[in-house]
Protein backbone atom coordinates (compact mmCIF):
# COMPACT_ATOMS: atom_id res chain seq x y z
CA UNK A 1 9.66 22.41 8.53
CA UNK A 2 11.13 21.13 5.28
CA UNK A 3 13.69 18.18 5.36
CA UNK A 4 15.60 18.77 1.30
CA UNK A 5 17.74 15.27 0.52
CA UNK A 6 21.00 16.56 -0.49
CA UNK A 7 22.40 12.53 -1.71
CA UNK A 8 21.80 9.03 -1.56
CA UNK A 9 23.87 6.33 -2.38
CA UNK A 10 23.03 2.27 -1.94
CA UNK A 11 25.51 0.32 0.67
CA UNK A 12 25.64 -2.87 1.03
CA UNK A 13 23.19 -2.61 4.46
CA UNK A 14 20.83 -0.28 2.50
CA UNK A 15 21.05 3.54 1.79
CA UNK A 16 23.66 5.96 2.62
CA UNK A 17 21.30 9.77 2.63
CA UNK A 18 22.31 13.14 3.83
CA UNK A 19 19.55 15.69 4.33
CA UNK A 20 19.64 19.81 4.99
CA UNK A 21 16.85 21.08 7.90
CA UNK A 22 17.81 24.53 7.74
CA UNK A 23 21.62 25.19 8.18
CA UNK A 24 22.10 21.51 9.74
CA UNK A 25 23.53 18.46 7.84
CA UNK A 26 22.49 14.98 8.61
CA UNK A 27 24.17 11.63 7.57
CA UNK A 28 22.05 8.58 8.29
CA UNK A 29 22.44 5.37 7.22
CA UNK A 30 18.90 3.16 6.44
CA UNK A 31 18.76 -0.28 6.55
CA UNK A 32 17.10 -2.67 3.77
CA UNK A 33 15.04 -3.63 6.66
CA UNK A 34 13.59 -0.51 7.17
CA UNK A 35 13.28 0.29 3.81
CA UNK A 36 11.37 -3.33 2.84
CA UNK A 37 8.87 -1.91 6.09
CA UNK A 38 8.24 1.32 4.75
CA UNK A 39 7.17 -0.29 1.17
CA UNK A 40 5.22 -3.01 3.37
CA UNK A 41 3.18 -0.14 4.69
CA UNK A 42 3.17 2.28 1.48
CA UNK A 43 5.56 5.12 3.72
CA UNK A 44 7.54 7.46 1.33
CA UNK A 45 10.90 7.90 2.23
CA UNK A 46 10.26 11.66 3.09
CA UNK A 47 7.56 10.63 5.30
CA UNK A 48 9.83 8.30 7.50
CA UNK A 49 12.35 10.82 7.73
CA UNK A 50 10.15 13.36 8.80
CA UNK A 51 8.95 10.91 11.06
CA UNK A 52 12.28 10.19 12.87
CA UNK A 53 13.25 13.76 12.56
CA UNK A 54 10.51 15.81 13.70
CA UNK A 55 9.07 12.99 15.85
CA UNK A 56 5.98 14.14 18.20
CA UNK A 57 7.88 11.43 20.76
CA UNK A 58 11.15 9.65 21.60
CA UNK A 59 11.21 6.87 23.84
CA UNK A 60 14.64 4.67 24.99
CA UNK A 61 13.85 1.29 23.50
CA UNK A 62 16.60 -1.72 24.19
CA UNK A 63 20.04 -2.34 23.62
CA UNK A 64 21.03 1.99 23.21
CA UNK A 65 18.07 2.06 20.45
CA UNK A 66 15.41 4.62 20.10
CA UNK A 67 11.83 4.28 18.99
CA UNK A 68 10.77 7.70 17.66
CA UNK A 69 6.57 8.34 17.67
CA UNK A 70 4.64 9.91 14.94
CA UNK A 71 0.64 9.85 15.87
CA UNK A 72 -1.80 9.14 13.19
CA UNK A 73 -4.92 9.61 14.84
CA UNK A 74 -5.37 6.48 16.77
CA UNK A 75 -2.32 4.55 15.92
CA UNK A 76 1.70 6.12 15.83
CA UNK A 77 4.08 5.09 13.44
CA UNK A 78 7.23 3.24 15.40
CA UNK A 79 10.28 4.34 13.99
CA UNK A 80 13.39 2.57 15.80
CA UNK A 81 17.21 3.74 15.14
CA UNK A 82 20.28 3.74 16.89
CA UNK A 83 23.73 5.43 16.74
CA UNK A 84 26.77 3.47 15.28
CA UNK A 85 29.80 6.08 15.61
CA UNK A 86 27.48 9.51 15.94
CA UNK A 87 25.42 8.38 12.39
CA UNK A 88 21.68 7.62 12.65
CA UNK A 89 20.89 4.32 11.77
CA UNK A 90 17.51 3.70 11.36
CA UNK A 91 16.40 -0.10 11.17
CA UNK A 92 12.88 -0.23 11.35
CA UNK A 93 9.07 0.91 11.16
CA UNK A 94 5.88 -0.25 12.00
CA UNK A 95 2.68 0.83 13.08
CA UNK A 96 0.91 0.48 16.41
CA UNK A 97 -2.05 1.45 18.59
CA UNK A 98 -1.23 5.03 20.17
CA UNK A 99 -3.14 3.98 23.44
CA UNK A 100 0.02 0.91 23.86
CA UNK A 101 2.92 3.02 23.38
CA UNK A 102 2.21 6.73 23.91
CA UNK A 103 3.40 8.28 26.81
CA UNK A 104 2.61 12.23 25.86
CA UNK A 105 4.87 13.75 24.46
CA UNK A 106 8.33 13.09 26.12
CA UNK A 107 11.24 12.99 24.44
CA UNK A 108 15.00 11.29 25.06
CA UNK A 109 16.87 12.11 22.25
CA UNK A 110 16.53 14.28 18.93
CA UNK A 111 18.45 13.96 15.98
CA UNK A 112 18.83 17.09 15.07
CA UNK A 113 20.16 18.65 18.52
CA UNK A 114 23.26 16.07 18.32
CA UNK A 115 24.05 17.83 15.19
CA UNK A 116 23.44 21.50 16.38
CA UNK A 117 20.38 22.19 15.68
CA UNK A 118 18.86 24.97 17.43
């Protein structure tokens, strides 16, 4: 499944992106934080994205947040985002051991389906 960036625009708390799956229209917002992590461990933008989009996982993490798995073999990549006033706000990334935070396959929230996916 392709994800095609339709904009970007720098805020003051990082980067402002819509993107097209299919017929559905995503605004998220993400944070310098995330973005300084995804340098830190060489992810492209797309790759984060599809990452926190087509995630093979979605666990509840704390305070309302979300941690969305990708595997990679034996480790995942962590991607954690919240909602502030229905937008996606992802803050953060890092990589972990799958065997810690894996729990096969589950899934609390998607992206996409708050925005009509089907």
């Amino acid at each position: 499944m392709d994800i095609e960036m339709l904009s970007e625009r720098d805020v003051p708390r990082g980067k402002i992106i819509v993107i097209k799956v299919k017929e559905t229209e995503v605004t998220m917002l993400l944070t310098r934080h995330l973005l300084d992590a995804a340098k830190d461990y060489n992810f492209k933008i797309e790759d984060v994205l599809y990452a926190v989009v087509f995630p093979d996982e979605v666990i509840r993490g704390h305070s309302g947040r979300f941690v969305a798995h990708k595997l990679l073999n034996s480790y995942l990549v962590r991607v954690v985002y919240e909602y502030e006033d229905g937008i996606p706000v992802v803050i953060t990334l890092y990589i972990a051991r799958k065997e810690r935070y894996f729990r096969g396959g589950i899934c609390e929230d998607r992206i996409l389906s708050r925005f009509g996916y089907t």
